[in-house]
PDB file of N, CA and C in Angstrom:
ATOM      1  N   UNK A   1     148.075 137.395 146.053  1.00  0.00           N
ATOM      2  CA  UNK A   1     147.721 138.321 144.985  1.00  0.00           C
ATOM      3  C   UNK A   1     146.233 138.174 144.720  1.00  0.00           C
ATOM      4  N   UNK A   2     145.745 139.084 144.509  1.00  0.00           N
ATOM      5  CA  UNK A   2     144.071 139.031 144.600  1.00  0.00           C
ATOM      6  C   UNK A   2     143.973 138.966 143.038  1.00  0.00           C
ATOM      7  N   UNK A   3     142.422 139.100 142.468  1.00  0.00           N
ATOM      8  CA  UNK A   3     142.522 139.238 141.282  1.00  0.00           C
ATOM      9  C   UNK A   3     142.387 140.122 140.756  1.00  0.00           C
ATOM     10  N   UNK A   4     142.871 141.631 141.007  1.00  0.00           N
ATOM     11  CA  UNK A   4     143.269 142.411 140.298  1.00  0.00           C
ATOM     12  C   UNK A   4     144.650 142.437 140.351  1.00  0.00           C
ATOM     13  N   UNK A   5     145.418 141.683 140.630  1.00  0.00           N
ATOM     14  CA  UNK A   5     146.686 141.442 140.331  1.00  0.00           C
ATOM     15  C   UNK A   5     147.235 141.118 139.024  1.00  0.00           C
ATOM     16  N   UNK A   6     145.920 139.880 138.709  1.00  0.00           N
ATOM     17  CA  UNK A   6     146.248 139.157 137.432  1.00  0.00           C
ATOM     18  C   UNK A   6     146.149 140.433 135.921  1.00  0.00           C
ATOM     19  N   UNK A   7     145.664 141.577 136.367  1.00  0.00           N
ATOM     20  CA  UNK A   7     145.213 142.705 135.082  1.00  0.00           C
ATOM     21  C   UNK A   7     146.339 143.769 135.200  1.00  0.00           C
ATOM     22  N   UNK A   8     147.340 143.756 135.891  1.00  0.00           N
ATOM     23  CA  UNK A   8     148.473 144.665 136.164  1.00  0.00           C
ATOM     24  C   UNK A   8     149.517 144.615 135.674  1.00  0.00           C
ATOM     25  N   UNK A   9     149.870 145.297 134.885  1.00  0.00           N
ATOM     26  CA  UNK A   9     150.887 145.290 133.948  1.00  0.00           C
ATOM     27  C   UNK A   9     152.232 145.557 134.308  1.00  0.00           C
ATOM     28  N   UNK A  10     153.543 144.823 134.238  1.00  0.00           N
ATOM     29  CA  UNK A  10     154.570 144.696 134.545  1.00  0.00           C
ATOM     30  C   UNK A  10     155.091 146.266 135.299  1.00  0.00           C
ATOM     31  N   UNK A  11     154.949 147.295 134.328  1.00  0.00           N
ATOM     32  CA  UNK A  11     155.003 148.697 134.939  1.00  0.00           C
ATOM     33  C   UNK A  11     154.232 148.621 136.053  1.00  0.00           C
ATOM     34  N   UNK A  12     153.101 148.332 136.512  1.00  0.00           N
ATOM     35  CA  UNK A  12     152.671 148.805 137.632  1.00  0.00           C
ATOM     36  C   UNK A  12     152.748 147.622 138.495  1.00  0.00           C
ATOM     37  N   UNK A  13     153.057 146.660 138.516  1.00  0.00           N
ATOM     38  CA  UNK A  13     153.661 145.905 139.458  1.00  0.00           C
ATOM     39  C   UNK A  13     154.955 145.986 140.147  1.00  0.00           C
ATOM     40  N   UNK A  14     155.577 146.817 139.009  1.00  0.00           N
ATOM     41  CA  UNK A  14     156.574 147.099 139.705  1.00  0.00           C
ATOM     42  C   UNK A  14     156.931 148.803 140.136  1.00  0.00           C
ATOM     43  N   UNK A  15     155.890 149.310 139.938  1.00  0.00           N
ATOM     44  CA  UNK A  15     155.565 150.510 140.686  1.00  0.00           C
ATOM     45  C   UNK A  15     155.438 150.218 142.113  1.00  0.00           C
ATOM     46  N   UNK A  16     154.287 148.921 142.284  1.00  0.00           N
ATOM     47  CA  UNK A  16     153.563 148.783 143.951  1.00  0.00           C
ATOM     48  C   UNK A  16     154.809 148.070 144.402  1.00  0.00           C
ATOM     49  N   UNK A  17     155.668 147.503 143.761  1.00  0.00           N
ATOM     50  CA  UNK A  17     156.488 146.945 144.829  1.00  0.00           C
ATOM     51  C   UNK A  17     157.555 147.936 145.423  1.00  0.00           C
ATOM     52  N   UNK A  18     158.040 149.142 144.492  1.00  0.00           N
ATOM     53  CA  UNK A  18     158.661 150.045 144.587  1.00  0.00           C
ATOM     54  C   UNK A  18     158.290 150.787 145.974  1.00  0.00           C
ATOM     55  N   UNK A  19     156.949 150.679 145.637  1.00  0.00           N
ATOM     56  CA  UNK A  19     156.123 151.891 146.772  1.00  0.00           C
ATOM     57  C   UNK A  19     155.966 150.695 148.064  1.00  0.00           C
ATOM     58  N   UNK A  20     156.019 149.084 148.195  1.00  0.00           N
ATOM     59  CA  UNK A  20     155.897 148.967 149.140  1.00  0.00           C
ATOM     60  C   UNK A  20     157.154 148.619 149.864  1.00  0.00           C
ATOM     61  N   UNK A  21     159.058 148.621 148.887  1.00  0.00           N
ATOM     62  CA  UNK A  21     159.557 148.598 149.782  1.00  0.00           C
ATOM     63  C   UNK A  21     160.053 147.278 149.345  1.00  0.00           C
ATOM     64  N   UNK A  22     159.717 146.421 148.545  1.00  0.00           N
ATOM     65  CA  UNK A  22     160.062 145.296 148.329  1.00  0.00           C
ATOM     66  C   UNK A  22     161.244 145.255 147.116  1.00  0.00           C
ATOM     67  N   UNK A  23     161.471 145.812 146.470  1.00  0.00           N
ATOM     68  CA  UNK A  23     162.555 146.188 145.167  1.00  0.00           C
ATOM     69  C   UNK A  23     163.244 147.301 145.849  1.00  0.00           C
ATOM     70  N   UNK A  24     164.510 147.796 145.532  1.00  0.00           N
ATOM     71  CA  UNK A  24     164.826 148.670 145.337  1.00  0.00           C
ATOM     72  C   UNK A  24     164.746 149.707 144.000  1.00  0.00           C
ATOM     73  N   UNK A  25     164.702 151.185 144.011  1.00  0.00           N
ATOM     74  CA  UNK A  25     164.130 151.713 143.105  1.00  0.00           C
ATOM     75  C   UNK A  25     165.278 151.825 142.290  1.00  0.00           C
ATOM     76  N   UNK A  26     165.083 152.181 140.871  1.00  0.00           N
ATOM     77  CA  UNK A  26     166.025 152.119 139.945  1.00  0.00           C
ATOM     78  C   UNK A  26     166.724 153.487 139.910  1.00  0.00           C
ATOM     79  N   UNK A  27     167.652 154.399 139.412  1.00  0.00           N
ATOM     80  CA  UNK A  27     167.767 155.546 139.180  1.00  0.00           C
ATOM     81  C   UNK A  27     167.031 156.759 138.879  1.00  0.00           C
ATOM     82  N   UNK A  28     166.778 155.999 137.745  1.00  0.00           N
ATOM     83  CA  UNK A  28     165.055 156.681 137.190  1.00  0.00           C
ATOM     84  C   UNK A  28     164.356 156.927 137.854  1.00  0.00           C
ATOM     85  N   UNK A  29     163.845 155.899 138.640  1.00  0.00           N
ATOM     86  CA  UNK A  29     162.538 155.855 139.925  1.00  0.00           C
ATOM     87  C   UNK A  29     163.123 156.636 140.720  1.00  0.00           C
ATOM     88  N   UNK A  30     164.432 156.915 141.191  1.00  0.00           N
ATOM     89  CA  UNK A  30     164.430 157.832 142.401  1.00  0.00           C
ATOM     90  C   UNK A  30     164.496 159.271 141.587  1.00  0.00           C
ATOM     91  N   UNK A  31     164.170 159.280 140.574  1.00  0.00           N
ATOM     92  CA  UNK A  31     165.055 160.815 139.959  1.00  0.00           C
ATOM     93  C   UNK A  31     163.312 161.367 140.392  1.00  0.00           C
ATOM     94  N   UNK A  32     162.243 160.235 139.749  1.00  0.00           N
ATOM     95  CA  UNK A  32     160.831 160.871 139.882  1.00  0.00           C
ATOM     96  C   UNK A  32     160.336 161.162 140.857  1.00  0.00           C
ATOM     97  N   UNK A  33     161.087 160.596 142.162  1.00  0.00           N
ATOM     98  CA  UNK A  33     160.663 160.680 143.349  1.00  0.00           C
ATOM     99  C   UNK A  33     160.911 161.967 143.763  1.00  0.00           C
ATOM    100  N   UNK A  34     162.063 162.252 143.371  1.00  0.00           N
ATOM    101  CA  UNK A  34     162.397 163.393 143.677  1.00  0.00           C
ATOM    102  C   UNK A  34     161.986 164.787 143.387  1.00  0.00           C
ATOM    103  N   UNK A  35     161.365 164.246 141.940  1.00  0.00           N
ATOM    104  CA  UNK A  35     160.569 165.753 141.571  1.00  0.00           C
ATOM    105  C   UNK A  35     159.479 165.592 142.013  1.00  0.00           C
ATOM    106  N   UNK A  36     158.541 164.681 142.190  1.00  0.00           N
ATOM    107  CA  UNK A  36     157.411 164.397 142.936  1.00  0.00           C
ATOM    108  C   UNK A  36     157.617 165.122 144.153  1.00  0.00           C
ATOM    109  N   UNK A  37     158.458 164.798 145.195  1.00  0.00           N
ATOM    110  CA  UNK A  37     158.705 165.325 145.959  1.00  0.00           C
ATOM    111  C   UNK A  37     158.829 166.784 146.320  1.00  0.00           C
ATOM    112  N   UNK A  38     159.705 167.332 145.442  1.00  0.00           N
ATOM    113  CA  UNK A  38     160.008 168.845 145.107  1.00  0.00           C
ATOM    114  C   UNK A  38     158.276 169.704 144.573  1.00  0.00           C
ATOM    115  N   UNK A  39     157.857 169.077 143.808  1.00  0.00           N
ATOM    116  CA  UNK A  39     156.569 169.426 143.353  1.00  0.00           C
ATOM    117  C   UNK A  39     155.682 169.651 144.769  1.00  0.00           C
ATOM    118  N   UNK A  40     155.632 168.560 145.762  1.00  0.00           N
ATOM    119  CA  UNK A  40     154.866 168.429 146.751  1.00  0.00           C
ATOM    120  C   UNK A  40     155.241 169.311 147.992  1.00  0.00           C
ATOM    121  N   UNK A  41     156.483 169.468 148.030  1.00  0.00           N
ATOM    122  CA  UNK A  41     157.081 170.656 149.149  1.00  0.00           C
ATOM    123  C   UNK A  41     156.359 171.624 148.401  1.00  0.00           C
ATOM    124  N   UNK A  42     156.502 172.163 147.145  1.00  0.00           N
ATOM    125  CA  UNK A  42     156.254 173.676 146.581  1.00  0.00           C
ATOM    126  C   UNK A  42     155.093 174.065 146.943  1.00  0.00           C
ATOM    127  N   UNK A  43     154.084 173.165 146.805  1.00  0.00           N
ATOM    128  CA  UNK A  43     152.741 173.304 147.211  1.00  0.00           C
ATOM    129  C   UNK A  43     152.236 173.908 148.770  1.00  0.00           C
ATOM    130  N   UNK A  44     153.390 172.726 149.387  1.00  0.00           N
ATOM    131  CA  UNK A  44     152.947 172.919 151.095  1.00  0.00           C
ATOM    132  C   UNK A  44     153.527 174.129 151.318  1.00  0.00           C
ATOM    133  N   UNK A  45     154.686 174.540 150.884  1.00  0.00           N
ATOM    134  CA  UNK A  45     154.904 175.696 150.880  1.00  0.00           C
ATOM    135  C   UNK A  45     154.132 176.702 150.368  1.00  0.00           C
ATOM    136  N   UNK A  46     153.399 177.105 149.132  1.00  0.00           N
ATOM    137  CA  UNK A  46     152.431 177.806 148.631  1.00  0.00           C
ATOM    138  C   UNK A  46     151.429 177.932 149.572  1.00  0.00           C
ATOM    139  N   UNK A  47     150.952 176.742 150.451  1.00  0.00           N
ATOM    140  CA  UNK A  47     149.796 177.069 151.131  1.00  0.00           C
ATOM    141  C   UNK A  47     150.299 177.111 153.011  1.00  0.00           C
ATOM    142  N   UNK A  48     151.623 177.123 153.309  1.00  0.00           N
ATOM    143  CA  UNK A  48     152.121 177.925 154.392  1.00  0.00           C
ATOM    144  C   UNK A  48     151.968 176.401 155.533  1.00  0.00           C
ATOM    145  N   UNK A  49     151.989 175.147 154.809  1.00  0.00           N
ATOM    146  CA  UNK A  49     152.077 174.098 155.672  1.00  0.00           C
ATOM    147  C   UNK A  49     153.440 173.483 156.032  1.00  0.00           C
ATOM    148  N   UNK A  50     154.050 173.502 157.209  1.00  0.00           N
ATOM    149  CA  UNK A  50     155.241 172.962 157.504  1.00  0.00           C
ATOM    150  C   UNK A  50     155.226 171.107 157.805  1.00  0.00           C
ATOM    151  N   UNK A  51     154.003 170.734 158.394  1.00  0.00           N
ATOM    152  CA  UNK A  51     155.003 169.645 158.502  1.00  0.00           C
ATOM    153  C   UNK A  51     152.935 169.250 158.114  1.00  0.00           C
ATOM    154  N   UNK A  52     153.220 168.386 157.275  1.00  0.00           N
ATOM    155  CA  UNK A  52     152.059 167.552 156.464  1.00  0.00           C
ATOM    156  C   UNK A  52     151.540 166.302 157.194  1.00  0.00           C
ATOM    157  N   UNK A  53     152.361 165.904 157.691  1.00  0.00           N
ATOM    158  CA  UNK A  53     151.957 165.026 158.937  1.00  0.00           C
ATOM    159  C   UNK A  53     150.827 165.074 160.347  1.00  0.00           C
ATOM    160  N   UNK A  54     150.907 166.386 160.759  1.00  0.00           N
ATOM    161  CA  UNK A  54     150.376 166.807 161.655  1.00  0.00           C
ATOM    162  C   UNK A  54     149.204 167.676 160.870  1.00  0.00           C
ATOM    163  N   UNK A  55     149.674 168.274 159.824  1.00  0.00           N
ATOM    164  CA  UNK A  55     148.186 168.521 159.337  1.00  0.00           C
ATOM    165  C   UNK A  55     147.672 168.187 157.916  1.00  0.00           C
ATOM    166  N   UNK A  56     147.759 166.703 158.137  1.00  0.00           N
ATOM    167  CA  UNK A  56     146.957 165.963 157.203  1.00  0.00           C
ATOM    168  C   UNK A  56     145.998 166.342 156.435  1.00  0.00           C
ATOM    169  N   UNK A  57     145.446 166.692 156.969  1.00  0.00           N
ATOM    170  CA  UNK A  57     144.048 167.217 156.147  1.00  0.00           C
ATOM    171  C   UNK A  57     144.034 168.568 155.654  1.00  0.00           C
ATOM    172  N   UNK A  58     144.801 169.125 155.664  1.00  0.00           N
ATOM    173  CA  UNK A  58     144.880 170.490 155.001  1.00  0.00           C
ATOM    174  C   UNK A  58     145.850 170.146 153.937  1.00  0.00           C
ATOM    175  N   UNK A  59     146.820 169.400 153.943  1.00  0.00           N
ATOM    176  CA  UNK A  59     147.554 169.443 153.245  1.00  0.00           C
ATOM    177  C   UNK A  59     146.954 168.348 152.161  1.00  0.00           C
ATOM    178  N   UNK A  60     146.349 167.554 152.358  1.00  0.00           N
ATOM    179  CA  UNK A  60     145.217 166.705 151.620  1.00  0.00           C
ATOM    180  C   UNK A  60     144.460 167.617 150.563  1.00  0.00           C
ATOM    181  N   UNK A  61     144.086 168.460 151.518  1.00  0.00           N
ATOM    182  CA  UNK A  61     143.108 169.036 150.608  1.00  0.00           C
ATOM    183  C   UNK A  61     143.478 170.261 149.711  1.00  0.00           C
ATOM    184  N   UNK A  62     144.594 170.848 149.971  1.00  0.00           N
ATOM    185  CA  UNK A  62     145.585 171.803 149.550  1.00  0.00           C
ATOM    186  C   UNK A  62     146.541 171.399 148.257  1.00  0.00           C
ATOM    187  N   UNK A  63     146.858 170.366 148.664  1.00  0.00           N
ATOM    188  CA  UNK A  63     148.009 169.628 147.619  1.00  0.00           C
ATOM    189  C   UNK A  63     147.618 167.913 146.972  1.00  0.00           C
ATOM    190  N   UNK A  64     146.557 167.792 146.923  1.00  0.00           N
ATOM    191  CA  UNK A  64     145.570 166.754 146.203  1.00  0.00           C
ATOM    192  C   UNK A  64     146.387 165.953 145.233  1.00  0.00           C
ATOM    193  N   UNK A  65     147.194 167.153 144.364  1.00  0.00           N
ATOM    194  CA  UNK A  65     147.282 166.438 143.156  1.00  0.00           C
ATOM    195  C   UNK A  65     148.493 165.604 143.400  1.00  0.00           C
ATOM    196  N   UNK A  66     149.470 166.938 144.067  1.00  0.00           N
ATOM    197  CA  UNK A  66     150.449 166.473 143.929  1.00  0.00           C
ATOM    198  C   UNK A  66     150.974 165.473 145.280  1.00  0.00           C
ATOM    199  N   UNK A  67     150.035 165.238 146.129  1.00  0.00           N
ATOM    200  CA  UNK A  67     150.578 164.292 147.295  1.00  0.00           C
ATOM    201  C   UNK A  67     150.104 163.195 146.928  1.00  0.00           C
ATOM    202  N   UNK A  68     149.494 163.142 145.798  1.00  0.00           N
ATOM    203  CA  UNK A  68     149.028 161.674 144.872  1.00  0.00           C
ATOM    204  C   UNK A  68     150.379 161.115 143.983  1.00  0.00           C
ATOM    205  N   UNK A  69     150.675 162.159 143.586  1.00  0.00           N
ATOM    206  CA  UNK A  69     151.840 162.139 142.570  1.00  0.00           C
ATOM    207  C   UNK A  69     153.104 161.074 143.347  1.00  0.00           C
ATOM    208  N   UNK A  70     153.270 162.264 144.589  1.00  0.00           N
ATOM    209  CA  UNK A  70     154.401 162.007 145.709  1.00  0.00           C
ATOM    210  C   UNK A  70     154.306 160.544 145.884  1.00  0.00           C
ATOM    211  N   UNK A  71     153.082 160.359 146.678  1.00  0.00           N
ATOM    212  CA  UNK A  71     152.854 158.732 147.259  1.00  0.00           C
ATOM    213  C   UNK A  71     153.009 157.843 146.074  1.00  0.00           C
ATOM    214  N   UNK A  72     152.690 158.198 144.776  1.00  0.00           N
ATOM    215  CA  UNK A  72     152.837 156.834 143.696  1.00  0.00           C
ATOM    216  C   UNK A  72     153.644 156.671 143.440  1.00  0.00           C
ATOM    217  N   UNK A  73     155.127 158.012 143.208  1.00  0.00           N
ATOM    218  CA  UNK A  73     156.626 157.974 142.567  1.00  0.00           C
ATOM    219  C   UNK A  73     157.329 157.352 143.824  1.00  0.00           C
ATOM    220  N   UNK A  74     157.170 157.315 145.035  1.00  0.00           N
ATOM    221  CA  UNK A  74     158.296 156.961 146.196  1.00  0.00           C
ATOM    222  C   UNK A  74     157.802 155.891 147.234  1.00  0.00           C
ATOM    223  N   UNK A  75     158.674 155.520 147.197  1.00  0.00           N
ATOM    224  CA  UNK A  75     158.204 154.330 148.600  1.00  0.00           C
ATOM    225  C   UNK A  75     157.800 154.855 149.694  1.00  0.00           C
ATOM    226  N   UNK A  76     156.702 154.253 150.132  1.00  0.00           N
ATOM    227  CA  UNK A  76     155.702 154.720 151.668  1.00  0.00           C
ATOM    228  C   UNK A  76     157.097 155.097 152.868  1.00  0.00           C
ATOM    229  N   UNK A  77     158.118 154.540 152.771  1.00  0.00           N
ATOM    230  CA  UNK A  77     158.578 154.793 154.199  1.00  0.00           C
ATOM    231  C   UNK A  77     159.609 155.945 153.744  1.00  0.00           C
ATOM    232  N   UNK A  78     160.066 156.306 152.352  1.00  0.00           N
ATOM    233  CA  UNK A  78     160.661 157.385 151.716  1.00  0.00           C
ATOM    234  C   UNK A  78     159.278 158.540 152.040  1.00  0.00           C
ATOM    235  N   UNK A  79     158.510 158.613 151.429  1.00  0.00           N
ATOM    236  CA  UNK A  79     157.501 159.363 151.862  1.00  0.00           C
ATOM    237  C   UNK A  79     157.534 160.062 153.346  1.00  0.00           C
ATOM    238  N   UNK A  80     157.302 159.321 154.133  1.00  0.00           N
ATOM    239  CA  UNK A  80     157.056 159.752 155.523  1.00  0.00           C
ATOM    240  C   UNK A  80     158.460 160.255 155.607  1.00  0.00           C
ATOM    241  N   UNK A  81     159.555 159.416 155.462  1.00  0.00           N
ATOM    242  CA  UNK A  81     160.883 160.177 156.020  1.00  0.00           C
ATOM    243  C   UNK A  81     160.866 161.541 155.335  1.00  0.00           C
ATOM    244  N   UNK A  82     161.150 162.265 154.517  1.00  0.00           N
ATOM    245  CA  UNK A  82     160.915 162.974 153.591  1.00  0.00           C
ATOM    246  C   UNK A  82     160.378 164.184 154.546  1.00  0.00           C
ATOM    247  N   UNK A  83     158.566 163.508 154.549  1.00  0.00           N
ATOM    248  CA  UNK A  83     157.961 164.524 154.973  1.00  0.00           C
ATOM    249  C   UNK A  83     158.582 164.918 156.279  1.00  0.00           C
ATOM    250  N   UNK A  84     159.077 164.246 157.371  1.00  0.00           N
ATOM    251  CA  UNK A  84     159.725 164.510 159.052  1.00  0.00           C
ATOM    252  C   UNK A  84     160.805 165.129 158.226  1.00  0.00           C
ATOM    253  N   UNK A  85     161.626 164.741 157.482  1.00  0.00           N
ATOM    254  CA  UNK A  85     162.942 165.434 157.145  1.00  0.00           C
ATOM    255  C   UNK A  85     162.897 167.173 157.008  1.00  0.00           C
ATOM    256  N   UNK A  86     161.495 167.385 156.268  1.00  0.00           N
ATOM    257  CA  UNK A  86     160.980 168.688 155.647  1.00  0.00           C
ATOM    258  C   UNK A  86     161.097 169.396 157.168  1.00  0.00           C
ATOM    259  N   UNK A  87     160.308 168.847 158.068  1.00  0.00           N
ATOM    260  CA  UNK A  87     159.913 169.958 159.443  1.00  0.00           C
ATOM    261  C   UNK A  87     161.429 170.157 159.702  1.00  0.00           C
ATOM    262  N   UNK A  88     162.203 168.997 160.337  1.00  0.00           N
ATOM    263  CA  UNK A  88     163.452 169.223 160.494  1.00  0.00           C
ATOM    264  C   UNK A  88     164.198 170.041 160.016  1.00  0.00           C
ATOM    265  N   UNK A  89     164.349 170.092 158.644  1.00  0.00           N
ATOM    266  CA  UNK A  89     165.429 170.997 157.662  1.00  0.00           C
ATOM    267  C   UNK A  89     164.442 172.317 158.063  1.00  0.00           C
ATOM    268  N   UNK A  90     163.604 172.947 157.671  1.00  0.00           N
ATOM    269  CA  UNK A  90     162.826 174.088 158.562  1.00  0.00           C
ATOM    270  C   UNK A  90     163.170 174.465 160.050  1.00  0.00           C
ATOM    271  N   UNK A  91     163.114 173.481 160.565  1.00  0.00           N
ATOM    272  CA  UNK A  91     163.347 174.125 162.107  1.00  0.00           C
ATOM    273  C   UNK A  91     164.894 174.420 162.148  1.00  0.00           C
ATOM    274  N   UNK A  92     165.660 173.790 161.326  1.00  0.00           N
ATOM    275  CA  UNK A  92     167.275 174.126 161.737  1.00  0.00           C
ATOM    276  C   UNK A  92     167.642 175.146 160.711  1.00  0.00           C
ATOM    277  N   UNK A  93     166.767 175.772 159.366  1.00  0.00           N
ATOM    278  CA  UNK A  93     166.783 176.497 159.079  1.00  0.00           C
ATOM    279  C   UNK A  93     166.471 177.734 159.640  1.00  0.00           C
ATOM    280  N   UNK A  94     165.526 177.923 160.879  1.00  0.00           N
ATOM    281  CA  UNK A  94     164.976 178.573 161.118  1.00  0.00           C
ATOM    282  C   UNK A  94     165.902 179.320 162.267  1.00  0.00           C
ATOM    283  N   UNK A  95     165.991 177.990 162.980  1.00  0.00           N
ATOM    284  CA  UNK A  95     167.313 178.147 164.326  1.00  0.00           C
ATOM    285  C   UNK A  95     168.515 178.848 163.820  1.00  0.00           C
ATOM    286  N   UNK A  96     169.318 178.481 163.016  1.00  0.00           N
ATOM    287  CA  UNK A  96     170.371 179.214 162.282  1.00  0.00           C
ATOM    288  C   UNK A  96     170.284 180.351 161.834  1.00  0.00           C
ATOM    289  N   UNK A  97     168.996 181.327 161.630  1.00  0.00           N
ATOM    290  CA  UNK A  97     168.417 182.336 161.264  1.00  0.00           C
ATOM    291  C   UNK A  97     168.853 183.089 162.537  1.00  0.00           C
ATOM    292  N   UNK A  98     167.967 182.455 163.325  1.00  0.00           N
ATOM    293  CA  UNK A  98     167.912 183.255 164.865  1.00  0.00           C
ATOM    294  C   UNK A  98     169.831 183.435 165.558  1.00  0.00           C
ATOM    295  N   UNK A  99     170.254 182.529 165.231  1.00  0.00           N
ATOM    296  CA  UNK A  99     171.560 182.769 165.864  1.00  0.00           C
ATOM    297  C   UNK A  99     172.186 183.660 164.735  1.00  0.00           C
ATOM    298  N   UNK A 100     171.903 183.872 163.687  1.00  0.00           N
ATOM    299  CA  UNK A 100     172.665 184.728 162.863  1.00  0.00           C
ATOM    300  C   UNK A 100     172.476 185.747 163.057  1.00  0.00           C
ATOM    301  N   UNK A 101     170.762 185.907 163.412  1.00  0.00           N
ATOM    302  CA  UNK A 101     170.418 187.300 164.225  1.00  0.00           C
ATOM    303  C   UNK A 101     170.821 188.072 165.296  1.00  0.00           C
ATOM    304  N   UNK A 102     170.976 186.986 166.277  1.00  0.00           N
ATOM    305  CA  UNK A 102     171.633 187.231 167.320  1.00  0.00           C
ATOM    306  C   UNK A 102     173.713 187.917 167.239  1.00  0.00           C
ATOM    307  N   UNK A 103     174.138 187.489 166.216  1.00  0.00           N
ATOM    308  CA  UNK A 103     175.499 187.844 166.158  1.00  0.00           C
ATOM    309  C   UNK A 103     176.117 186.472 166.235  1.00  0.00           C
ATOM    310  N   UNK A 104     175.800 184.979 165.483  1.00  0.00           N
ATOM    311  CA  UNK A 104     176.078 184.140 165.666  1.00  0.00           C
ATOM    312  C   UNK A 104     177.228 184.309 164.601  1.00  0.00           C
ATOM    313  N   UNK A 105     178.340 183.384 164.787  1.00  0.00           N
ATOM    314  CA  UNK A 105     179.402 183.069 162.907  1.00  0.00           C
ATOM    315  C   UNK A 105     178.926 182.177 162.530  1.00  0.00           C
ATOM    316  N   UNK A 106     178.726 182.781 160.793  1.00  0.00           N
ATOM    317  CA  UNK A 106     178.733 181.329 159.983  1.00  0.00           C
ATOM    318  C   UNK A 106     179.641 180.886 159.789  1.00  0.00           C
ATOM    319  N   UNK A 107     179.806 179.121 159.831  1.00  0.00           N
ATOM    320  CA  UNK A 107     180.922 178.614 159.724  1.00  0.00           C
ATOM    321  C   UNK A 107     180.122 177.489 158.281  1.00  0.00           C
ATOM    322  N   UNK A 108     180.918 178.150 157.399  1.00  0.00           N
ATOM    323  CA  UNK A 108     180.823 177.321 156.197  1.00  0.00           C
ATOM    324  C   UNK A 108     181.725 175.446 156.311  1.00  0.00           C
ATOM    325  N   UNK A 109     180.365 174.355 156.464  1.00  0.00           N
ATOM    326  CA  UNK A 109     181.185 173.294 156.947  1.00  0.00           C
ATOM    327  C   UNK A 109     180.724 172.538 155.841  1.00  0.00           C
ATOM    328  N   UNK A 110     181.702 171.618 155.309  1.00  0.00           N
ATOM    329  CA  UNK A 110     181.176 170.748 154.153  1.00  0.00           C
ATOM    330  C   UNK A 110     181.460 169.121 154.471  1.00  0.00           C
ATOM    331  N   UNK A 111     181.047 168.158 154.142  1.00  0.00           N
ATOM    332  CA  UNK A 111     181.427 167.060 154.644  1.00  0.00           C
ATOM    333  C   UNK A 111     181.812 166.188 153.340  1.00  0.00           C
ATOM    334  N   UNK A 112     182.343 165.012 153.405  1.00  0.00           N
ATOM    335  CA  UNK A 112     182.506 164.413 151.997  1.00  0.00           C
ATOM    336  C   UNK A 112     182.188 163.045 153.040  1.00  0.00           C
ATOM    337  N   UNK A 113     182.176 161.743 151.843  1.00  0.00           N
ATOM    338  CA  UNK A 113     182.331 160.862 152.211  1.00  0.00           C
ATOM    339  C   UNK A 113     183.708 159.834 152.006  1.00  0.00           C
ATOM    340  N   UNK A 114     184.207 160.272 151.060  1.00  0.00           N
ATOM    341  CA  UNK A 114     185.451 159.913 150.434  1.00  0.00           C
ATOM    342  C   UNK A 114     186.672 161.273 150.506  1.00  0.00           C
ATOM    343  N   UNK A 115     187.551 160.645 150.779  1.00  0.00           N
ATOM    344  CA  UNK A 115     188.775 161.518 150.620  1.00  0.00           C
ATOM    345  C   UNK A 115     189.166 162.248 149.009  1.00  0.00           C
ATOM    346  N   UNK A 116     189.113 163.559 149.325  1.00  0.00           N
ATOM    347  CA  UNK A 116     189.502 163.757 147.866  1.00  0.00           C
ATOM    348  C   UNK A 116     190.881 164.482 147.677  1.00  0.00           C
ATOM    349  N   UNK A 117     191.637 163.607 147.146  1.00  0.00           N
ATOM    350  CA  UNK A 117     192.764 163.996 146.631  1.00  0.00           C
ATOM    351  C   UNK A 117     193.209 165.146 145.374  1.00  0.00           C
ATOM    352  N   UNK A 118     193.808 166.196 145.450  1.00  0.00           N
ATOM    353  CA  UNK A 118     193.820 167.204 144.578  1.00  0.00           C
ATOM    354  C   UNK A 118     195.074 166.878 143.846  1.00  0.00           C
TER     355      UNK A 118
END
């Protein structure tokens, strides 16, 4: 711990550990992540960026505020997954488009994890 460690207040110590992966996040913490998150898609979306990864720097400079927001509410490796998740859910959104176009069926499929008894 360096010595700006010693001036960090319980909240933000346990922010950086959140963000590096070392705690697990509380409920709360994931609820913010999530709007952080949602906030930070809206943007990349507003400015027509699909996958933030590959264009770093536009999306840097496009979504400033809120990819500050993103990175402080969620853990670094939530982050990145997230962002790959985004291109993904896009491209199979996109694919499913095209086969619907084509004369594909939708097949409404739902999954559970637990059995639910009626």
């Amino acid at each position: 711990m360096g010595i700006a460690g010693f001036f960090e207040t319980e909240e933000q110590k346990r922010a950086s550990e959140v963000r590096k992966g070392t705690v697990a996040p509380t409920r709360a913490e994931r609820q913010r992540c999530w709007e952080s998150r949602d906030l930070y898609f809206s943007c990349l979306d507003k400015h027509d960026i699909i996958d933030a990864l590959k264009e770093d720097k536009k999306a840097a400079k496009e979504c400033k505020v809120e990819s500050a927001k993103f990175e402080e509410n969620c853990a670094e490796k939530w982050v990145t997954y997230f962002k790959q998740w985004r291109v993904q859910d896009i491209q199979k959104k996109k694919m499913l488009a095209e086969l619907e176009a084509k004369g594909g069926v939708k097949l409404d499929v739902k999954t559970e994890f637990t059995d639910k008894k009626e």
